[in-house]
N, C-alpha and C. Protein backbone atom coordinates (compact mmCIF):
# COMPACT_ATOMS: atom_id res chain seq x y z
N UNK A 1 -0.58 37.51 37.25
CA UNK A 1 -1.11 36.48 38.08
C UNK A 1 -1.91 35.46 37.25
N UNK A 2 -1.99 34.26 37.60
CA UNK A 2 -2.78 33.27 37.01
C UNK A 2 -4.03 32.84 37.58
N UNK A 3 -4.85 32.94 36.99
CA UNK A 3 -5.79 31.98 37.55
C UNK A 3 -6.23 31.02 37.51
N UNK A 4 -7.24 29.93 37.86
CA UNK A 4 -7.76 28.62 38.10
C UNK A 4 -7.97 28.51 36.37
N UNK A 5 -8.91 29.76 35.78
CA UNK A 5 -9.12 29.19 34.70
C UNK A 5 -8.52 28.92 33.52
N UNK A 6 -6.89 29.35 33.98
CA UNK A 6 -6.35 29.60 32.63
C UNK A 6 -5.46 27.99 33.47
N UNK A 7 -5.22 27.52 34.22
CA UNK A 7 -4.52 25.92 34.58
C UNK A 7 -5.17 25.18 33.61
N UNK A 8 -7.05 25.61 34.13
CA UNK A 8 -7.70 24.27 33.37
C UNK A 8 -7.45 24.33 31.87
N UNK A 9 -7.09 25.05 31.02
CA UNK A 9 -7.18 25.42 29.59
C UNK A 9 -5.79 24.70 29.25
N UNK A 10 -5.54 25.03 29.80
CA UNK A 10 -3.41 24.70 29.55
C UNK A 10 -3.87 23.05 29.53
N UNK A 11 -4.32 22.57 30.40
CA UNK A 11 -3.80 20.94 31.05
C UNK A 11 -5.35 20.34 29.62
N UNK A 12 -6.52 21.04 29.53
CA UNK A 12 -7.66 20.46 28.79
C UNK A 12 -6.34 20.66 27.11
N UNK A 13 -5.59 21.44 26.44
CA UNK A 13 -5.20 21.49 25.54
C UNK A 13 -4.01 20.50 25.35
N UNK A 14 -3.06 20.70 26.24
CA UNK A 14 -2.13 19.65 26.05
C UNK A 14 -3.07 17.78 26.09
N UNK A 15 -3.89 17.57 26.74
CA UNK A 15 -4.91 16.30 26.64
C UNK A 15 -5.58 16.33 25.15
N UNK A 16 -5.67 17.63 24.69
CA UNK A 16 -6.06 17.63 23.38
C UNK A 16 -4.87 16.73 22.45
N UNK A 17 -4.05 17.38 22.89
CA UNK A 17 -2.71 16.98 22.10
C UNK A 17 -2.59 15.48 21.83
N UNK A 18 -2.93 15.02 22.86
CA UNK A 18 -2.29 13.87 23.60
C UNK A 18 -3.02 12.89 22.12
N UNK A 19 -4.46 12.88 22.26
CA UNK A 19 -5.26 12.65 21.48
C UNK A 19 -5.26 12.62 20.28
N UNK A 20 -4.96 13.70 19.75
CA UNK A 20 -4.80 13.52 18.49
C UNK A 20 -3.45 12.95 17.88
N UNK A 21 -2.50 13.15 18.79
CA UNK A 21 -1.10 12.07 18.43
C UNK A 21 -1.62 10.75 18.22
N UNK A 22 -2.05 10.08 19.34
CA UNK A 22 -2.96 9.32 19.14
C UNK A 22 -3.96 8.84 17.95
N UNK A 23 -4.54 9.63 17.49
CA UNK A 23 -5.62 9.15 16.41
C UNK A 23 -4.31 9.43 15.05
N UNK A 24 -3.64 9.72 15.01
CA UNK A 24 -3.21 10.32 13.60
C UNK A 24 -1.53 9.50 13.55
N UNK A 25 -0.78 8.59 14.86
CA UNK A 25 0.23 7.87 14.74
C UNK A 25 0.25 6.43 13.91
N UNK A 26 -1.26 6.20 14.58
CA UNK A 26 -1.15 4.58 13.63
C UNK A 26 -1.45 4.51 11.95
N UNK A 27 -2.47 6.14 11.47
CA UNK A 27 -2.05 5.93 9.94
C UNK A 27 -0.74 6.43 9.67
N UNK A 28 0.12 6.95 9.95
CA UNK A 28 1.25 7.69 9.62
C UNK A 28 2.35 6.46 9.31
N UNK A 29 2.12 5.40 10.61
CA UNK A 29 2.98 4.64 10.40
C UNK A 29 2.51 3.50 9.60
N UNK A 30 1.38 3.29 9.47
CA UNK A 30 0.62 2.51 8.24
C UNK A 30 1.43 3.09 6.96
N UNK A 31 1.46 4.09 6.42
CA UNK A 31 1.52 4.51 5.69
C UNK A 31 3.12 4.35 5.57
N UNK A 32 4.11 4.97 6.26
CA UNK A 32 5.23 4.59 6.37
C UNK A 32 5.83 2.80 6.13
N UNK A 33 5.23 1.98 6.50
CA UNK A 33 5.03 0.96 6.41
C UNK A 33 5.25 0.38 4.96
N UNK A 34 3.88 0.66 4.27
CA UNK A 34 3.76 0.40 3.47
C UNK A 34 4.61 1.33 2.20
N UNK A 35 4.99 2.00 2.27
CA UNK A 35 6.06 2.58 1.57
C UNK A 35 7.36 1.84 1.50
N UNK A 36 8.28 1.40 2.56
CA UNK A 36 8.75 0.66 2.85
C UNK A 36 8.49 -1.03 2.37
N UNK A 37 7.79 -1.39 2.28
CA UNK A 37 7.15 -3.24 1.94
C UNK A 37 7.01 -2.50 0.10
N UNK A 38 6.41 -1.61 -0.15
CA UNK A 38 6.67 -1.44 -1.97
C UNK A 38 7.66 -1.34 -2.18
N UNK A 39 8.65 -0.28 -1.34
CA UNK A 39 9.97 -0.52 -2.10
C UNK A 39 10.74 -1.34 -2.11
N UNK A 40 10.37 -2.28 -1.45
CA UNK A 40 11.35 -3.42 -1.26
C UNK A 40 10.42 -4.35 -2.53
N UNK A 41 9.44 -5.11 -2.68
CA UNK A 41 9.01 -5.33 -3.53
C UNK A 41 9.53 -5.06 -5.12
N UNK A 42 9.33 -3.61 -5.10
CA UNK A 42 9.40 -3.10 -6.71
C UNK A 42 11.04 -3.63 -6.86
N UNK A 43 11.89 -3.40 -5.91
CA UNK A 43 12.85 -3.87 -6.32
C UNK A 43 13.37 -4.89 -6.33
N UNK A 44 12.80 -5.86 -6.07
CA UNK A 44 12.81 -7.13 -6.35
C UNK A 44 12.50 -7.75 -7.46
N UNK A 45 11.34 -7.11 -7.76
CA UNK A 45 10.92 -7.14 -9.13
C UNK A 45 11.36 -6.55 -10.43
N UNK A 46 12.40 -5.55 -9.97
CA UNK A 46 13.29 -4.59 -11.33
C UNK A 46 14.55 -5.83 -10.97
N UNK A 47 15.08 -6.10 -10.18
CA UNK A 47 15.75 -6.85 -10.09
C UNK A 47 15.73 -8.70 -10.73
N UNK A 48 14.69 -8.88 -10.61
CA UNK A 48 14.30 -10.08 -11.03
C UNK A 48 14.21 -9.60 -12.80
N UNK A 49 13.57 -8.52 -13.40
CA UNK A 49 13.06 -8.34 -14.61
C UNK A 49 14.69 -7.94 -15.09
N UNK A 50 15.55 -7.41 -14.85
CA UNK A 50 16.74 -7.18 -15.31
C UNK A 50 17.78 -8.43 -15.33
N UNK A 51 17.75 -9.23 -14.38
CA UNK A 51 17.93 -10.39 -14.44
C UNK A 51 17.72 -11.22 -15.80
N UNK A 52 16.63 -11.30 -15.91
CA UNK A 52 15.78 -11.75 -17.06
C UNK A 52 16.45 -11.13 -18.44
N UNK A 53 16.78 -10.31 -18.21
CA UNK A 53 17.23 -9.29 -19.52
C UNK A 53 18.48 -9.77 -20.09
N UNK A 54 19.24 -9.38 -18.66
CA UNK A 54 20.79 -9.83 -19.50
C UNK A 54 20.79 -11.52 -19.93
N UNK A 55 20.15 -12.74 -18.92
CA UNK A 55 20.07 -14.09 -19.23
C UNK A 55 19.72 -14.18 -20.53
N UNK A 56 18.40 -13.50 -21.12
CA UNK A 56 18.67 -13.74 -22.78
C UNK A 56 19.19 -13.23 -23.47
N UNK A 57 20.69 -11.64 -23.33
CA UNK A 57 20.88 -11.26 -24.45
C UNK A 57 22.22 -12.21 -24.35
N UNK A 58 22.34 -12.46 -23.04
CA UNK A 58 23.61 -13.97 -22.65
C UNK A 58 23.19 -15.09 -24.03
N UNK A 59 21.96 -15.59 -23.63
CA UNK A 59 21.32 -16.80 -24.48
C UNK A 59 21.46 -16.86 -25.75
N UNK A 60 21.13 -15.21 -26.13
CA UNK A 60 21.57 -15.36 -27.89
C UNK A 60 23.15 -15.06 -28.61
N UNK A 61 23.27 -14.40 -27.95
CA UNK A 61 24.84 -14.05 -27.95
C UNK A 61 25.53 -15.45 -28.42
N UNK A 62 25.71 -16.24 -27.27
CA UNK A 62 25.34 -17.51 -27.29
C UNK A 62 25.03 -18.71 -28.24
N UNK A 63 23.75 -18.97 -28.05
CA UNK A 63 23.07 -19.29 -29.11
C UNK A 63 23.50 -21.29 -28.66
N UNK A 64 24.38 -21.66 -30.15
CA UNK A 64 24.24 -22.68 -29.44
C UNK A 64 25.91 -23.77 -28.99
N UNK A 65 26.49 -22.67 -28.84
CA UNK A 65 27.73 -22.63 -27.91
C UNK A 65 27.79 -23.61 -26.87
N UNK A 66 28.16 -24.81 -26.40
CA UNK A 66 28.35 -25.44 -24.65
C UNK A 66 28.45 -24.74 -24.01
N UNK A 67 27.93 -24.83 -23.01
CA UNK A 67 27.69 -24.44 -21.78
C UNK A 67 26.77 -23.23 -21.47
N UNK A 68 25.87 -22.99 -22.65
CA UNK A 68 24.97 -21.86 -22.90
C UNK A 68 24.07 -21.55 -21.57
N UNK A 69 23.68 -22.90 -21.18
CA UNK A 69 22.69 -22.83 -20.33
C UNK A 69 23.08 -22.71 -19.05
N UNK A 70 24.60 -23.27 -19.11
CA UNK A 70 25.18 -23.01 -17.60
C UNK A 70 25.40 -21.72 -17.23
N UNK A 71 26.03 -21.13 -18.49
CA UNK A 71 26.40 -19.64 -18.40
C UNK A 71 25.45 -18.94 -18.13
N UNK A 72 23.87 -19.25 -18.52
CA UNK A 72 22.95 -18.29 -18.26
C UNK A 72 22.57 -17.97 -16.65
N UNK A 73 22.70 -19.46 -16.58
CA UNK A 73 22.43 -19.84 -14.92
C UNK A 73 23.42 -19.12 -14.02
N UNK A 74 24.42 -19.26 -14.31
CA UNK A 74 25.64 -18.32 -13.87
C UNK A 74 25.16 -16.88 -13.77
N UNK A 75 24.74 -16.43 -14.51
CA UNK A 75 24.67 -15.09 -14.82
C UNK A 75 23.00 -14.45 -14.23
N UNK A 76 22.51 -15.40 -14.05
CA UNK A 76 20.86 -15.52 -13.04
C UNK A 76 21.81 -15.20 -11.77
N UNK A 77 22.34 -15.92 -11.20
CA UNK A 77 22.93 -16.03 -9.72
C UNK A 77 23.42 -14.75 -9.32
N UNK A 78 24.91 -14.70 -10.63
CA UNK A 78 25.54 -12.67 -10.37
C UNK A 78 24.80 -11.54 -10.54
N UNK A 79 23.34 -11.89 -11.36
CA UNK A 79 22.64 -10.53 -11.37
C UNK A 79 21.90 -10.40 -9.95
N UNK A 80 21.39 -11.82 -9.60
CA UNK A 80 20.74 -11.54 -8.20
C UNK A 80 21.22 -11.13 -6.85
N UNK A 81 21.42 -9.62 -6.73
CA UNK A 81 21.97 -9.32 -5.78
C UNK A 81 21.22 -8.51 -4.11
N UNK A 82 21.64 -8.46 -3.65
CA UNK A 82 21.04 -7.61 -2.44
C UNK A 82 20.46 -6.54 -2.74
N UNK A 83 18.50 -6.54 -2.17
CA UNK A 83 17.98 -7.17 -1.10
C UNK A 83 17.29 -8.55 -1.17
N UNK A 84 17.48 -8.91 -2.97
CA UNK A 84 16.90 -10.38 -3.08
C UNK A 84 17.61 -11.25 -3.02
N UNK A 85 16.99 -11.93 -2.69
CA UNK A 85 17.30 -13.41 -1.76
C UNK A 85 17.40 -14.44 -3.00
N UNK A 86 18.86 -15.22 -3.33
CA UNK A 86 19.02 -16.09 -4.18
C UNK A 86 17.87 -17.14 -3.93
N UNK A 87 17.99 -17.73 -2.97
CA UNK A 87 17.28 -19.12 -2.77
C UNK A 87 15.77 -18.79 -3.17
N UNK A 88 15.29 -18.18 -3.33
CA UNK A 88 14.01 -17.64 -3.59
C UNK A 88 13.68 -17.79 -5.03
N UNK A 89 14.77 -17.78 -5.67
CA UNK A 89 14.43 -18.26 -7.55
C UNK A 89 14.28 -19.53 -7.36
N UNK A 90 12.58 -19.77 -8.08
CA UNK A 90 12.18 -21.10 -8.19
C UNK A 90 12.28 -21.96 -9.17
N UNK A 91 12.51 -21.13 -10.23
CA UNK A 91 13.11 -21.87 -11.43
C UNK A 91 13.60 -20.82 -12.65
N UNK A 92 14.57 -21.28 -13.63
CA UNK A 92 14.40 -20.24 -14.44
C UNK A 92 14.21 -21.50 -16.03
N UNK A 93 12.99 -20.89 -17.10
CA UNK A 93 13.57 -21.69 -18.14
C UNK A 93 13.92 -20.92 -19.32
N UNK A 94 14.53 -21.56 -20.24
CA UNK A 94 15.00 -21.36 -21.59
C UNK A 94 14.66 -21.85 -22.40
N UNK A 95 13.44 -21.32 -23.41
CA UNK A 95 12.57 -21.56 -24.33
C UNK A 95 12.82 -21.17 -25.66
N UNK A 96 12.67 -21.78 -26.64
CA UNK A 96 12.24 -21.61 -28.34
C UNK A 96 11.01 -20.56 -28.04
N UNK A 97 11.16 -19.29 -28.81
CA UNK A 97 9.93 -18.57 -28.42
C UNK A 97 9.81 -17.71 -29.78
N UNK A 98 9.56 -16.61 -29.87
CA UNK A 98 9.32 -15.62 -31.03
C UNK A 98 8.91 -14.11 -30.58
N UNK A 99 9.22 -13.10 -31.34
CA UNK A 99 9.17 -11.40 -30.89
C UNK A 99 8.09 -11.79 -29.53
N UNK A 100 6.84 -11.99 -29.40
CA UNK A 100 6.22 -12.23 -28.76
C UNK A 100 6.21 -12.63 -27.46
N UNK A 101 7.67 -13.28 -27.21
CA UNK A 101 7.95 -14.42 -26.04
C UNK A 101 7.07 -15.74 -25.66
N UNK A 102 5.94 -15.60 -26.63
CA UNK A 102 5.39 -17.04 -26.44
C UNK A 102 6.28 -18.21 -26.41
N UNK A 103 5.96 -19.05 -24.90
CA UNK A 103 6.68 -20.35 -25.23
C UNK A 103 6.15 -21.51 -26.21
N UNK A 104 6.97 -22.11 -26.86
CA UNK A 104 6.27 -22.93 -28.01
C UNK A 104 6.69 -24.30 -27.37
N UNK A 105 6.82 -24.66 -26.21
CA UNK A 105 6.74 -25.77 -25.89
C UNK A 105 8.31 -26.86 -25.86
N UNK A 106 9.40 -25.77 -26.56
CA UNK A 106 10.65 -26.63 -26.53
C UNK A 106 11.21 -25.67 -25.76
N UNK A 107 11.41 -26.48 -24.08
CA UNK A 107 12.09 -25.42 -23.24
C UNK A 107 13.35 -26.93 -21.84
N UNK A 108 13.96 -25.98 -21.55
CA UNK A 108 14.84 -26.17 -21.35
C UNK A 108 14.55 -25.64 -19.36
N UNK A 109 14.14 -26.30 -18.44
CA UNK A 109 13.50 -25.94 -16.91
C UNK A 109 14.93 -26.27 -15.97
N UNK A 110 15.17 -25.24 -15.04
CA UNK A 110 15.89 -25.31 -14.05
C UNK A 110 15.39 -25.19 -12.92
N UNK A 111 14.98 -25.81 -12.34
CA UNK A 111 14.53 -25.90 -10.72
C UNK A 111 15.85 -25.57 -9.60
N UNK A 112 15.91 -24.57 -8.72
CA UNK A 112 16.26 -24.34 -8.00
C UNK A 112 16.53 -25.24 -7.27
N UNK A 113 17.86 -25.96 -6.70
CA UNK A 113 18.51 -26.82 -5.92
C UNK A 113 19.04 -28.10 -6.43
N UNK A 114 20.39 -28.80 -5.93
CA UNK A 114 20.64 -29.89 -6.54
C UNK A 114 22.06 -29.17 -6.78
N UNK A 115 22.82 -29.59 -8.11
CA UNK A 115 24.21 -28.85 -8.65
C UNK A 115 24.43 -29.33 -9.89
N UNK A 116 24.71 -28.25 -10.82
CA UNK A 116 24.90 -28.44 -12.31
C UNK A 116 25.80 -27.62 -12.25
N UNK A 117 26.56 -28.68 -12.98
CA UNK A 117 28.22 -28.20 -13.46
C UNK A 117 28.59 -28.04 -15.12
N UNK A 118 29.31 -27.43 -15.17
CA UNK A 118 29.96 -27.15 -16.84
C UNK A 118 30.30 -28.42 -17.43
N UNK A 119 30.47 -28.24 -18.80
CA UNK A 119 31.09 -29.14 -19.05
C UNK A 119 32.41 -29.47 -18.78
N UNK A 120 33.36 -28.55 -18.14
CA UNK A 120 34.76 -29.32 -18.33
C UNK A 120 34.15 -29.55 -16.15
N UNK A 121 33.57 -29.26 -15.51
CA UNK A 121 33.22 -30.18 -14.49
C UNK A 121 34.00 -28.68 -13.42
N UNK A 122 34.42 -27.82 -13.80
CA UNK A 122 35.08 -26.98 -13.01
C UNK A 122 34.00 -25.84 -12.00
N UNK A 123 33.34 -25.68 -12.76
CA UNK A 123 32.30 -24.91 -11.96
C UNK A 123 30.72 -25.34 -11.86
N UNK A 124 30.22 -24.97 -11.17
CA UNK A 124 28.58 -25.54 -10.55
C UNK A 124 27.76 -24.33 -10.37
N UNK A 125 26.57 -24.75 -10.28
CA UNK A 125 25.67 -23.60 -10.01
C UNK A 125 24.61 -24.70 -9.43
N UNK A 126 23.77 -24.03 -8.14
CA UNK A 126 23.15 -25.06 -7.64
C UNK A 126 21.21 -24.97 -7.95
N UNK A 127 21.42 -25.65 -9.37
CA UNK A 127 20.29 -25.42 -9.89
C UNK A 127 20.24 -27.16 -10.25
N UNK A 128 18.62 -27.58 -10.61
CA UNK A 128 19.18 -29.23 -11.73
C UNK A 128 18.35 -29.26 -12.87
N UNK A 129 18.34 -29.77 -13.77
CA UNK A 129 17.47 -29.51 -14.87
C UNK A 129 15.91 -30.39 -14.54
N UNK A 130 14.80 -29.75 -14.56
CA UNK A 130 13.84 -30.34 -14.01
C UNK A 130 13.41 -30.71 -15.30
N UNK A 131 13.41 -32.35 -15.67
CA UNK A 131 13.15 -33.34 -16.62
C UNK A 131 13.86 -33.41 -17.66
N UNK A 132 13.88 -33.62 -19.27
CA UNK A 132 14.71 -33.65 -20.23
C UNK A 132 14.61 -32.63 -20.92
N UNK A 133 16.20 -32.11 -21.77
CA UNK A 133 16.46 -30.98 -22.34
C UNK A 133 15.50 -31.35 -23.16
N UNK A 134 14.47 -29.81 -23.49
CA UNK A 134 13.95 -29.37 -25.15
C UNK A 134 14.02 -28.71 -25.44
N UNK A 135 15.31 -28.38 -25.03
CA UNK A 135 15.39 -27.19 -26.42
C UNK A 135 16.91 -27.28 -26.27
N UNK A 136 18.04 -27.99 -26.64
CA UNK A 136 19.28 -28.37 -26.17
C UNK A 136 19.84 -27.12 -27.14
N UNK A 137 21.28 -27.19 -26.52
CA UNK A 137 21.77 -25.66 -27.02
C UNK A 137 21.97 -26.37 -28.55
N UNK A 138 22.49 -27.58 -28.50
CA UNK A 138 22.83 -28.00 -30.35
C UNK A 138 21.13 -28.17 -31.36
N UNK A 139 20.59 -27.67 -30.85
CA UNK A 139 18.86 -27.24 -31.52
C UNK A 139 18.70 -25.87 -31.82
N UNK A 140 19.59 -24.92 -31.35
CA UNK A 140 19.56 -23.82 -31.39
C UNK A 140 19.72 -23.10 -32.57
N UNK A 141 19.36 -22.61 -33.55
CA UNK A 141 19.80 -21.99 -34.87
C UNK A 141 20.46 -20.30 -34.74
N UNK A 142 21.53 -20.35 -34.32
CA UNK A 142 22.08 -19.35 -34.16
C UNK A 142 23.57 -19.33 -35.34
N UNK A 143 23.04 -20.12 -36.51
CA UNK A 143 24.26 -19.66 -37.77
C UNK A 143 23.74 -20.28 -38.90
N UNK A 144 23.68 -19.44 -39.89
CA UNK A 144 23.66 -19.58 -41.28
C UNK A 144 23.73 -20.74 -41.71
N UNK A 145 24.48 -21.07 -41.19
CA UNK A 145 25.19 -22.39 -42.34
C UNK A 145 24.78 -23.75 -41.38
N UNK A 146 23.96 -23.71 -40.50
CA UNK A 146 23.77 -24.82 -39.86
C UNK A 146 22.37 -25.43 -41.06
N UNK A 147 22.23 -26.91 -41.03
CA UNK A 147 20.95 -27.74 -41.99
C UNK A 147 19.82 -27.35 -41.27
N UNK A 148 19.39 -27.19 -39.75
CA UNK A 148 18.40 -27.20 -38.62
C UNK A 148 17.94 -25.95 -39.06
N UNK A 149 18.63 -25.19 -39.45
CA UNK A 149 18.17 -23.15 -39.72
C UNK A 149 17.30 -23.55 -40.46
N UNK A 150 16.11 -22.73 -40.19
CA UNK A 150 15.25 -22.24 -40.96
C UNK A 150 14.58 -21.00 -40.44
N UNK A 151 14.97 -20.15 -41.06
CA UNK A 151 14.86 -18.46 -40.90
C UNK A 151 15.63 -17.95 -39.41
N UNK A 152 15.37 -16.83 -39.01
CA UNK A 152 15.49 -16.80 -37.94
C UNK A 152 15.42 -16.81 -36.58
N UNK A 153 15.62 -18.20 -35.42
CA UNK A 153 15.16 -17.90 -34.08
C UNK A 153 15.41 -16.93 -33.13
N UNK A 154 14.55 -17.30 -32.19
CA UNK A 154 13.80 -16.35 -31.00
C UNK A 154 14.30 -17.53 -29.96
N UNK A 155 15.05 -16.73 -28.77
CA UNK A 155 15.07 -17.68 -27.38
C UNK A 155 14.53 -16.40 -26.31
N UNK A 156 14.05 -17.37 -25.56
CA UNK A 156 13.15 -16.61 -24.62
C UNK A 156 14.02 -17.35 -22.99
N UNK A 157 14.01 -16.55 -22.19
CA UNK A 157 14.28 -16.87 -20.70
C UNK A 157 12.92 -16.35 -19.60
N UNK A 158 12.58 -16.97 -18.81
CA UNK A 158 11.70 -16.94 -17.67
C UNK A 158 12.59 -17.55 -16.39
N UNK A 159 11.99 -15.65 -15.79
CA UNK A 159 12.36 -16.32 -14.33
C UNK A 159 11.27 -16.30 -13.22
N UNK A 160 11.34 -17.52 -12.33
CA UNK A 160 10.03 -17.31 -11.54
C UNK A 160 10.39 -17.33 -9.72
N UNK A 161 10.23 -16.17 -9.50
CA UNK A 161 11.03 -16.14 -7.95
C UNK A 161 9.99 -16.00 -6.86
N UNK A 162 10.01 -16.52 -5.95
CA UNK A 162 9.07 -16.19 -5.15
C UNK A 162 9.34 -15.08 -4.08
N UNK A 163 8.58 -13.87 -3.67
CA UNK A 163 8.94 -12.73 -3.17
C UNK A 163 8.01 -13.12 -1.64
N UNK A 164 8.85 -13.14 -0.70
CA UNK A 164 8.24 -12.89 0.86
C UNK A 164 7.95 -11.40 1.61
N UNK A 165 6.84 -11.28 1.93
CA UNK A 165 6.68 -10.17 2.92
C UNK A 165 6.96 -9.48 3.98
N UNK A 166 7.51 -8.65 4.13
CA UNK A 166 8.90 -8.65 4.92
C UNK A 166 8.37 -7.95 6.22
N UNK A 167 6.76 -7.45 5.64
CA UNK A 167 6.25 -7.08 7.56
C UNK A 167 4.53 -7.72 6.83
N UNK A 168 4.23 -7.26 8.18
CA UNK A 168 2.45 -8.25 8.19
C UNK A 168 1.55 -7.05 7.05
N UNK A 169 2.11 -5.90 7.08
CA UNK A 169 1.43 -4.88 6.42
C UNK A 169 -0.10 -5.28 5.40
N UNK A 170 0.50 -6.86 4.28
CA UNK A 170 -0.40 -7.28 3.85
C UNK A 170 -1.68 -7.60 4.36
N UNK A 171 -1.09 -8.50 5.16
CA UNK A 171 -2.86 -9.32 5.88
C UNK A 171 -3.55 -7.83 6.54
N UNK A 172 -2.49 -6.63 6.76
CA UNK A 172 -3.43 -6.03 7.90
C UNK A 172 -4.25 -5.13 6.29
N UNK A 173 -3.96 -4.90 5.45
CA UNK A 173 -4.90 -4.44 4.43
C UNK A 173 -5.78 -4.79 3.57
N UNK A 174 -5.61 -6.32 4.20
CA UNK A 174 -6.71 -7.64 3.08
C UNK A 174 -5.66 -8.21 2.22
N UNK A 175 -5.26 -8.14 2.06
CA UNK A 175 -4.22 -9.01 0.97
C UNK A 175 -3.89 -10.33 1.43
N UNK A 176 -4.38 -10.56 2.71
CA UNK A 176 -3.78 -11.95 2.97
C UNK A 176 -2.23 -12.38 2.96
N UNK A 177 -2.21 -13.79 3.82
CA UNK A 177 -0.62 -13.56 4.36
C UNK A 177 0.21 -14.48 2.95
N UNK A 178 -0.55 -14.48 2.03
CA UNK A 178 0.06 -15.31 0.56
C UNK A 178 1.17 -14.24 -0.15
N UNK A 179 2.34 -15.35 -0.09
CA UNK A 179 3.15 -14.15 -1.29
C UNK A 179 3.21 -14.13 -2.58
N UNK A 180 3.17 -12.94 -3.20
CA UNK A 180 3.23 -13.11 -4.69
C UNK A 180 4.83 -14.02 -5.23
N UNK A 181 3.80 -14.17 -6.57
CA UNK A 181 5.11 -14.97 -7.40
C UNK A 181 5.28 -14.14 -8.43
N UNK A 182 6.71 -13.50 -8.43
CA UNK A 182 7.15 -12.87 -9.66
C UNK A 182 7.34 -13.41 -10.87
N UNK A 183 7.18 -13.60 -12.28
CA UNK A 183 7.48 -14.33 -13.31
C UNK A 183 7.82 -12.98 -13.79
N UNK A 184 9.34 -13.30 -14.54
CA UNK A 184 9.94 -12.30 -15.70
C UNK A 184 10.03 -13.25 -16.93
N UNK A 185 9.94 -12.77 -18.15
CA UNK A 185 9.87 -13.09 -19.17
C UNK A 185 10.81 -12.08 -20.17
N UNK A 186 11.69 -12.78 -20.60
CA UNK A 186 12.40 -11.72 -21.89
C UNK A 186 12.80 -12.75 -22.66
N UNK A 187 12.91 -11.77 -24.36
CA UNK A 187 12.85 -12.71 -25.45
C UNK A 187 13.96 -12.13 -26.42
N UNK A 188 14.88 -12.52 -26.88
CA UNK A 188 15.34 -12.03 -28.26
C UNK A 188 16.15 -12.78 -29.44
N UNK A 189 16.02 -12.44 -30.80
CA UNK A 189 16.18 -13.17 -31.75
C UNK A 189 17.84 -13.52 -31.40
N UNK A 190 17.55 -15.05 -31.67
CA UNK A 190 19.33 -15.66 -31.52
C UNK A 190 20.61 -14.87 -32.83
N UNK A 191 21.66 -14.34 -32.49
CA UNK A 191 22.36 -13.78 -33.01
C UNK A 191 22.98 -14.30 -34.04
N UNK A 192 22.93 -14.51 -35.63
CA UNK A 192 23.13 -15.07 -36.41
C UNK A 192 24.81 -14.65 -36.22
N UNK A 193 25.68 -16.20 -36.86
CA UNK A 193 26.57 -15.90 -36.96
C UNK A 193 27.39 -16.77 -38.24
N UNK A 194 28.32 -15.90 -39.33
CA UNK A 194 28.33 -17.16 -39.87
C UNK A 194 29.33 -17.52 -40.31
């Protein structure tokens, strides 16, 4: 048989329940959350930094070949794949640099939008060169026997993408509703050839 006091115990415990689902759902899914918004992040950012990678071993390979810069640009576009968002690369440039990747000021800027085509005019990539080449691919010392050589160069590529927040997660932890800007940077000595 049951009695009165064992109803009230049953119905006071399940209200227990109720409660603590309650107190313990909104960090769970905080937390879930934000697991979710890093991984999307980090990979945006391995994505963007690998990007970066192959564009300069493209660059030196390269060196100072036509269409160096188109090809790189080309090859920015095919590495950027799903969950990042092409239109989101804000520029990429191609710099005179050294082991270091310091830019030394002769660079070569692509701003995102507009259309640059190859030289024989067959293919495009919808990037435009933001102001005048400095660092043109025929500046490039990538062979022995060129007069311009002197020892061996360094080309460097930067890419700078802007990454959006894909839930409010930020502002609700202080971070504010600003999105970061990714910059990748990779550098390597131009491939002598002769």
């Amino acid at each position: 048989m049951r009695t009165a006091g064992h109803s009230r115990r049953r119905r006071r415990s399940s209200g227990q329940a109720l409660v603590e689902f309650a107190l313990i759902i909104p960090i769970f899914m905080t937390l879930v959350v934000s697991i979710c918004e890093l991984s999307f992040f980090l990979t945006v950012k391995i994505g963007v930094t690998d990007a970066a990678q192959d564009a300069v071993q493209l660059a030196a390979m390269m060196g100072n070949a036509d269409d160096t810069d188109f090809s790189v640009l080309q090859l920015v576009e095919k590495d950027m794949s799903s969950p990042i968002d092409k239109t989101k690369i804000q520029s990429v440039a191609i710099f005179k640099t050294d082991l270091t990747g310091k830019n030394y000021g002769a660079s070569d800027t692509y701003t995102r939008g507009g259309s640059l085509s190859n030289k024989a005019g067959t293919l495009t990539v919808p990037y435009s060169l933001s102001g005048s080449k400095g660092y043109p691919e025929g500046a490039r010392c990538n062979s022995v026997a060129l007069s311009i050589c002197n020892g061996v160069q360094w080309i460097g590529v930067t890419i700078t993408y802007q990454y959006t927040w894909l839930t409010a997660f930020p502002t609700l932890i202080g971070l504010g509703s600003t999105n970061p800007t990714i910059v990748q940077t990779s550098s390597s000595r131009l491939e002598p050839i002769q």
